[in-house]
PDB file of N, CA and C in Angstrom:
ATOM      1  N   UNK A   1       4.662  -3.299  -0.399  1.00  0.00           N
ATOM      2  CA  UNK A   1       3.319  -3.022   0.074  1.00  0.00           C
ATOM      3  C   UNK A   1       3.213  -3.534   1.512  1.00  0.00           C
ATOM      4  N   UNK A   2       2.937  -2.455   2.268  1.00  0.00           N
ATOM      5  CA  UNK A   2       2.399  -3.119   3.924  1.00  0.00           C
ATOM      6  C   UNK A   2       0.839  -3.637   3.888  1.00  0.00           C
ATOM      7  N   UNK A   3       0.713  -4.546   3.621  1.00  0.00           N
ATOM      8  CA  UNK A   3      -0.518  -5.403   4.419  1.00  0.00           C
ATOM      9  C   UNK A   3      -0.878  -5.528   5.483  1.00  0.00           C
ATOM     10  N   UNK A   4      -2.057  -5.525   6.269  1.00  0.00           N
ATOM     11  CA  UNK A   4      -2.422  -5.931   7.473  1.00  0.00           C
ATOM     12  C   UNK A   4      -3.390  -6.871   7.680  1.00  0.00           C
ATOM     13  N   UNK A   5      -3.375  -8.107   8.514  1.00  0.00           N
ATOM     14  CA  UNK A   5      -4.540  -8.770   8.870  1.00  0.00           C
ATOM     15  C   UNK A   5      -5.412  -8.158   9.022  1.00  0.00           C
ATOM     16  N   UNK A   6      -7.035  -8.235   8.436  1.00  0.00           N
ATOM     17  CA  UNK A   6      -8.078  -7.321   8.267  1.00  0.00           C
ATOM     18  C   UNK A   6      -8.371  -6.358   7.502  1.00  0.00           C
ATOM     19  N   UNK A   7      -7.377  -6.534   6.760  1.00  0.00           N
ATOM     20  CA  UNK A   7      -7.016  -5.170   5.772  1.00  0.00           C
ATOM     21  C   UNK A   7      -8.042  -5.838   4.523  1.00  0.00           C
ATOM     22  N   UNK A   8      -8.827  -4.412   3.963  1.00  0.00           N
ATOM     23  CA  UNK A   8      -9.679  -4.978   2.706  1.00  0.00           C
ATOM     24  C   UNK A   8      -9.257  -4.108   1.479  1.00  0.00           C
ATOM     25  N   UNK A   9      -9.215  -5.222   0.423  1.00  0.00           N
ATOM     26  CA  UNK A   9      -8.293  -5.108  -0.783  1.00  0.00           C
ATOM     27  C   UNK A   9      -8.779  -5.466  -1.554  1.00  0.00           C
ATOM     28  N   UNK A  10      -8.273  -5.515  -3.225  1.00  0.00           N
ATOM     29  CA  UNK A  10      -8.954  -5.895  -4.186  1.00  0.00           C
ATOM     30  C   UNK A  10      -7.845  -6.667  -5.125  1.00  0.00           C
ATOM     31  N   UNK A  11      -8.266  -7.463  -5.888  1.00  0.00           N
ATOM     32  CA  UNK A  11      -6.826  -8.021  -6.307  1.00  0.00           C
ATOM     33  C   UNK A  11      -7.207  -8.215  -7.380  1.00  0.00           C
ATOM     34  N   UNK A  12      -6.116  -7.851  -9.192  1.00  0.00           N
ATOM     35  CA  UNK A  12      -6.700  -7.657 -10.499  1.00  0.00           C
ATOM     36  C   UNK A  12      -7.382  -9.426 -10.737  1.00  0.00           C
ATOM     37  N   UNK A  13      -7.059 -10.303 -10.174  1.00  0.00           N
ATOM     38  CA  UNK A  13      -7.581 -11.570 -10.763  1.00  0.00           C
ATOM     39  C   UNK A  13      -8.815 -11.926 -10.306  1.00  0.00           C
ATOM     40  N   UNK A  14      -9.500 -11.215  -9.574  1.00  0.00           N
ATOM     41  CA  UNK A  14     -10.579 -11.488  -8.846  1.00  0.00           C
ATOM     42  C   UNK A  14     -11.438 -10.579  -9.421  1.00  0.00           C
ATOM     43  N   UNK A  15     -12.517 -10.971 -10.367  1.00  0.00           N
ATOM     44  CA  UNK A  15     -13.329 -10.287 -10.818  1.00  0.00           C
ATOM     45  C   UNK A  15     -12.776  -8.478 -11.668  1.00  0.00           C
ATOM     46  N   UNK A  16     -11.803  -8.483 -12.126  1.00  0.00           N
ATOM     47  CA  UNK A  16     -11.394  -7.602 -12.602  1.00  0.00           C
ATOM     48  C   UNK A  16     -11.044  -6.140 -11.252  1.00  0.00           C
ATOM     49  N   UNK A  17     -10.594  -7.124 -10.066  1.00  0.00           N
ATOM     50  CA  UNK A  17     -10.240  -5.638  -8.777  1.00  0.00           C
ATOM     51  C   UNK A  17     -11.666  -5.416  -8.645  1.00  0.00           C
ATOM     52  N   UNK A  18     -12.796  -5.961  -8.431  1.00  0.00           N
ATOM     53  CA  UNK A  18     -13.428  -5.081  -8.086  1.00  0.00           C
ATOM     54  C   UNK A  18     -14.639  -5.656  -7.325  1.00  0.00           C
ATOM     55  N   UNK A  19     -14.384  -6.596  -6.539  1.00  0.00           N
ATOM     56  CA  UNK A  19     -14.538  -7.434  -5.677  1.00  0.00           C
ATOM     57  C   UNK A  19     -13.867  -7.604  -4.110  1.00  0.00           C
ATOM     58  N   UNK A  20     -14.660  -6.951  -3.170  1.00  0.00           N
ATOM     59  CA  UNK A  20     -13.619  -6.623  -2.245  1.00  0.00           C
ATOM     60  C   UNK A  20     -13.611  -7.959  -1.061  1.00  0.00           C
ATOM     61  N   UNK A  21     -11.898  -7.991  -0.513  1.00  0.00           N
ATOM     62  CA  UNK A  21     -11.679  -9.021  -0.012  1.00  0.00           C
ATOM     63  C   UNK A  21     -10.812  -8.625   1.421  1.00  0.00           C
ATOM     64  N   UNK A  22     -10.644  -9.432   2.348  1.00  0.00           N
ATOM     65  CA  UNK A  22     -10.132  -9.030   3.409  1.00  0.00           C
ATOM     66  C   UNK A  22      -9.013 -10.234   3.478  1.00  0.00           C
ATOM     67  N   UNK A  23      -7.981  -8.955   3.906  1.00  0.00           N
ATOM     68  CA  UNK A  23      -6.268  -9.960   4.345  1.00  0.00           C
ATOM     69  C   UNK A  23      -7.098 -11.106   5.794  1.00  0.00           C
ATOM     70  N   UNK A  24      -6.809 -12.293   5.244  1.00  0.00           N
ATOM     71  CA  UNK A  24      -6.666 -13.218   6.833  1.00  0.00           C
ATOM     72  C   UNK A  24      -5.241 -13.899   6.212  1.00  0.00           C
ATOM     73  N   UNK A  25      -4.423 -13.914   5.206  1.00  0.00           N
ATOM     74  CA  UNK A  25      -3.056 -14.476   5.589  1.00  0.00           C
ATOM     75  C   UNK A  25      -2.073 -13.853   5.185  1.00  0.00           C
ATOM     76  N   UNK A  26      -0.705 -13.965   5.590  1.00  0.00           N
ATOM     77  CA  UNK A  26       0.087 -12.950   4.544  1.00  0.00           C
ATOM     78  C   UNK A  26       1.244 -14.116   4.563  1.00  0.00           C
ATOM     79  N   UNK A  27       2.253 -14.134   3.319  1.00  0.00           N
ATOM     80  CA  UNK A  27       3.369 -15.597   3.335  1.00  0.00           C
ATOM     81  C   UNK A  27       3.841 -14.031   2.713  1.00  0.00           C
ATOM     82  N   UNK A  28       5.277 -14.927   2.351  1.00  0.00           N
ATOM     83  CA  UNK A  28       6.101 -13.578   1.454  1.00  0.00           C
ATOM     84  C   UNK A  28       6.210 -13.389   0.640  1.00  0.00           C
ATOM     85  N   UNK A  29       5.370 -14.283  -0.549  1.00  0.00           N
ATOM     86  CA  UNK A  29       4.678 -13.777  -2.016  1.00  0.00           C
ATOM     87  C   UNK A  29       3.271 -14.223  -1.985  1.00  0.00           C
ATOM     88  N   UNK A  30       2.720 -14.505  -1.060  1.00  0.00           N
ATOM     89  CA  UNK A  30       1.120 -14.382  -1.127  1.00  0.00           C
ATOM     90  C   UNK A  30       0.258 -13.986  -0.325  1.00  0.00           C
ATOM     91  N   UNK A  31      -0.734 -13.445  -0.410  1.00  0.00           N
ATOM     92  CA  UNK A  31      -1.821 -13.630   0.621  1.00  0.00           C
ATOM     93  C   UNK A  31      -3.166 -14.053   0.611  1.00  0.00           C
ATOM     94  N   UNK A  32      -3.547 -14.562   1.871  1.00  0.00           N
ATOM     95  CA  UNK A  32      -4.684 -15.162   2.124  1.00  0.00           C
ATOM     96  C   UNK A  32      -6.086 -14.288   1.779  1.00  0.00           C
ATOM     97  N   UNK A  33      -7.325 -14.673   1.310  1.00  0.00           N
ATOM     98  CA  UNK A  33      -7.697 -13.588   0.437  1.00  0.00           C
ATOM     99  C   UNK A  33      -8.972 -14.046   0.960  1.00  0.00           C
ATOM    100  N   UNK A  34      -9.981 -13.300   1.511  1.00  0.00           N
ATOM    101  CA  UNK A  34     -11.631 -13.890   2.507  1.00  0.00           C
ATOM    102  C   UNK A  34     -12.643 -13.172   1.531  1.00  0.00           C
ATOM    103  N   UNK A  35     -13.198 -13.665   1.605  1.00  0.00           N
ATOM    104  CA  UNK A  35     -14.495 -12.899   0.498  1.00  0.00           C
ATOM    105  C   UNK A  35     -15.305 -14.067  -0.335  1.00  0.00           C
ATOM    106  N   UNK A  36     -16.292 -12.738  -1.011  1.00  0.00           N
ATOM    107  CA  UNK A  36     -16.962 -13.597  -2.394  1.00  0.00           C
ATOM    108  C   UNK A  36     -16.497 -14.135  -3.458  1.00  0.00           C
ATOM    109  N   UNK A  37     -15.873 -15.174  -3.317  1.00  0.00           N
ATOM    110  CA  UNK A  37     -15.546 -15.413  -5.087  1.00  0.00           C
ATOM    111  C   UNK A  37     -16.192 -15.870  -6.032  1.00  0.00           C
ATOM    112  N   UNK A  38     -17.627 -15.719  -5.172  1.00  0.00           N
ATOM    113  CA  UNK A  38     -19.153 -16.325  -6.658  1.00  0.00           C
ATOM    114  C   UNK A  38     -19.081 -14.714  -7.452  1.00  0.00           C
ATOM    115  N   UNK A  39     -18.349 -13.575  -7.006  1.00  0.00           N
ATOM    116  CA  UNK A  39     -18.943 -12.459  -7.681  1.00  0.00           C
ATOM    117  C   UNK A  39     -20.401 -12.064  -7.116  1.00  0.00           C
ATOM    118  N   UNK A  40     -20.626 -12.584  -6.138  1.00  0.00           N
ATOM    119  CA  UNK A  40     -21.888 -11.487  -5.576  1.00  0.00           C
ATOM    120  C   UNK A  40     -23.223 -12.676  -6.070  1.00  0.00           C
ATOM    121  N   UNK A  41     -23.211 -13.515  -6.396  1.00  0.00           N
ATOM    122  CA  UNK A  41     -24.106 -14.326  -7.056  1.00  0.00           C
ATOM    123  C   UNK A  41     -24.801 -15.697  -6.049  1.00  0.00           C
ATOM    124  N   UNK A  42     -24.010 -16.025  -5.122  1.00  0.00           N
ATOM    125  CA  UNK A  42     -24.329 -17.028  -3.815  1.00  0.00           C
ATOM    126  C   UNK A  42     -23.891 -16.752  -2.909  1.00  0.00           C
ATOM    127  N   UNK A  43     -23.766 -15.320  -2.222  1.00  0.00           N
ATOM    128  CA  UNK A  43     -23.572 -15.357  -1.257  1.00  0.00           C
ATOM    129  C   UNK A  43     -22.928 -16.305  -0.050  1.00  0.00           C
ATOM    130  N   UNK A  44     -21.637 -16.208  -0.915  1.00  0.00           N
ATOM    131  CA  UNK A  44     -20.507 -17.155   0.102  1.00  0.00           C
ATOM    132  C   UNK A  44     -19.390 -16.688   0.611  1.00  0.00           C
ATOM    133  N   UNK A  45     -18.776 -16.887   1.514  1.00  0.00           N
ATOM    134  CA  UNK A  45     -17.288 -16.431   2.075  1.00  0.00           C
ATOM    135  C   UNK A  45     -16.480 -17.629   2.053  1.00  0.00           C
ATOM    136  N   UNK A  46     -15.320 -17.441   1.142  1.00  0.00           N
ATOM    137  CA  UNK A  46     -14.589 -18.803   0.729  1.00  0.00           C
ATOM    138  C   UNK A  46     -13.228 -17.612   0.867  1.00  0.00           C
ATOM    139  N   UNK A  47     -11.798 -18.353   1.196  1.00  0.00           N
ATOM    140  CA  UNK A  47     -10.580 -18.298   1.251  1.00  0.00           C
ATOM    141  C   UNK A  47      -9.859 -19.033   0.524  1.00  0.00           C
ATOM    142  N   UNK A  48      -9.194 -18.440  -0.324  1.00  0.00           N
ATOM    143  CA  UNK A  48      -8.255 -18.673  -1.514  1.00  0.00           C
ATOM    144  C   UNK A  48      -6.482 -17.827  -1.389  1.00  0.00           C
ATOM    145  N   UNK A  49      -5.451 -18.691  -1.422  1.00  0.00           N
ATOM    146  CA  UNK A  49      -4.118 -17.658  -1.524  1.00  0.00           C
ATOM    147  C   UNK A  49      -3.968 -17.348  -3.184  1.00  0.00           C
ATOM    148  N   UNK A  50      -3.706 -15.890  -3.046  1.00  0.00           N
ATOM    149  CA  UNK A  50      -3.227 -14.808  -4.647  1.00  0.00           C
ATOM    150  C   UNK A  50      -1.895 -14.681  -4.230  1.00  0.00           C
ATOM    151  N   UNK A  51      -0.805 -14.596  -5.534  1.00  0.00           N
ATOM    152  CA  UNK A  51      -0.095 -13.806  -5.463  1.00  0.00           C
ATOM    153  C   UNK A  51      -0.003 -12.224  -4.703  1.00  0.00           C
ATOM    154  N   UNK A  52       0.908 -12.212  -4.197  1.00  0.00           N
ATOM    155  CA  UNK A  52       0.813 -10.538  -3.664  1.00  0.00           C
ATOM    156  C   UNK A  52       0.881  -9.696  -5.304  1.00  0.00           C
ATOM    157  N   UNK A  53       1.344 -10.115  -6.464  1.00  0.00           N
ATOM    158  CA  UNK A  53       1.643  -9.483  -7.424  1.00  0.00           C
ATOM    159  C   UNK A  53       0.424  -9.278  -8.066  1.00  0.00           C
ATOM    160  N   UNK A  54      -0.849  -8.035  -7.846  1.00  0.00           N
ATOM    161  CA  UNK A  54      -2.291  -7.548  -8.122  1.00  0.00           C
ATOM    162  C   UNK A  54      -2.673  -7.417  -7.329  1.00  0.00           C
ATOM    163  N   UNK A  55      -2.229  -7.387  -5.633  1.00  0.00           N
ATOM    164  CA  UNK A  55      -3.058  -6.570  -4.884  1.00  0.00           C
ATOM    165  C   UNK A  55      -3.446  -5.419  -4.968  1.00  0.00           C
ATOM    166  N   UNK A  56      -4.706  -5.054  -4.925  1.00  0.00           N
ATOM    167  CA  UNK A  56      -4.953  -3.197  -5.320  1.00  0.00           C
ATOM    168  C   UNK A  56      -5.337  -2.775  -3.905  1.00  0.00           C
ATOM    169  N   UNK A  57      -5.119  -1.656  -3.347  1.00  0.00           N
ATOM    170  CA  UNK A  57      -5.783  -1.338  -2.172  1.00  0.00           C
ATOM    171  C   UNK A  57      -7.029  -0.847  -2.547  1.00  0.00           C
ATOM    172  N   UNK A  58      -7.407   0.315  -3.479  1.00  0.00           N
ATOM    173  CA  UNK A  58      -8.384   0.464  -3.920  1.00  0.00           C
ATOM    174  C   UNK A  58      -9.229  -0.273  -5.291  1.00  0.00           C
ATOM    175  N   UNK A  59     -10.862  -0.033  -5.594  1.00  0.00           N
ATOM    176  CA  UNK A  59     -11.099  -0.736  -6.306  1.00  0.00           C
ATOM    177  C   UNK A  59     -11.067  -0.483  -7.760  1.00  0.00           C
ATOM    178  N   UNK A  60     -10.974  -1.347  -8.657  1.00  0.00           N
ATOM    179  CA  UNK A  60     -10.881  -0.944 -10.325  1.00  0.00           C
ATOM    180  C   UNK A  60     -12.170   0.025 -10.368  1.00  0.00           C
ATOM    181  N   UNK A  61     -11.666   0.947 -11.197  1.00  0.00           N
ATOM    182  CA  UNK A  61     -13.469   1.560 -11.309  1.00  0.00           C
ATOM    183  C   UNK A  61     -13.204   1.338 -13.037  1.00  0.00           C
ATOM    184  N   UNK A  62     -12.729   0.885 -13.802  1.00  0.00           N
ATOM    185  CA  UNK A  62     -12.814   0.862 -15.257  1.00  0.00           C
ATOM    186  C   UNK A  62     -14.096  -0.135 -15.111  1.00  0.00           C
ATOM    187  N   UNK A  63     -14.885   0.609 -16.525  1.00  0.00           N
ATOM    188  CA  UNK A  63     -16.351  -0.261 -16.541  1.00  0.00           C
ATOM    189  C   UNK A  63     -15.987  -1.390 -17.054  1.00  0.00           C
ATOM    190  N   UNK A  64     -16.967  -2.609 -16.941  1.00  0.00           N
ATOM    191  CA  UNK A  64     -16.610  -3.814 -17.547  1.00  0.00           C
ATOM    192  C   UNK A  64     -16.659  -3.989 -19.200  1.00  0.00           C
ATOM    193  N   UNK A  65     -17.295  -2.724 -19.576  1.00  0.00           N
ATOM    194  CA  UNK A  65     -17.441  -2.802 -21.317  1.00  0.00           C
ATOM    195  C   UNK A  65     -15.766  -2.427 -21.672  1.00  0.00           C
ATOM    196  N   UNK A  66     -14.891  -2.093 -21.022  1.00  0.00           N
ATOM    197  CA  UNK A  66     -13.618  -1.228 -21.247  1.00  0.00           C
ATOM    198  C   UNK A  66     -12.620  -2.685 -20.646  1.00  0.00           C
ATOM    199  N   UNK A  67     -12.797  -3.578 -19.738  1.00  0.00           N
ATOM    200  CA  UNK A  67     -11.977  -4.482 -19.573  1.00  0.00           C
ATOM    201  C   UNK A  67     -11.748  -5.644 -20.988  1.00  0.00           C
ATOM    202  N   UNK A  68     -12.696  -6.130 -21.959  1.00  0.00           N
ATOM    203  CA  UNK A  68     -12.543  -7.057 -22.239  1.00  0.00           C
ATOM    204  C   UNK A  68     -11.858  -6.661 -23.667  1.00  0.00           C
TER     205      UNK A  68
END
């Protein structure tokens, strides 16, 4: 997968993909991951490193009654 700094992505551990986040780091099995991780609930921008292994470029559209 080519990544780019600025690049916005979704990653399966983050709210089921469907939570969108922007590249600010890339290592060579992870990246730096900018966004909401309250889920939309406090309005915060916090940075966390994911595995590169669940980056999605696009977002999950499976409903949440179908994830659990």
């Amino acid at each position: 997968m080519d990544l780019k700094l600025g690049q916005k992505v979704y990653h399966k551990d983050i709210y089921w993909g469907k939570e969108q986040m922007k590249v600010v780091g890339i290592r060579e099995k992870e990246v730096e991951l900018q966004g909401d991780y309250s889920g939309g609930t406090h309005n915060v921008c916090q940075k966390d490193w994911q595995p590169l292994e669940g980056v999605l470029l696009e977002k999950n559209e499976t409903p949440y009654s179908e994830l659990r």
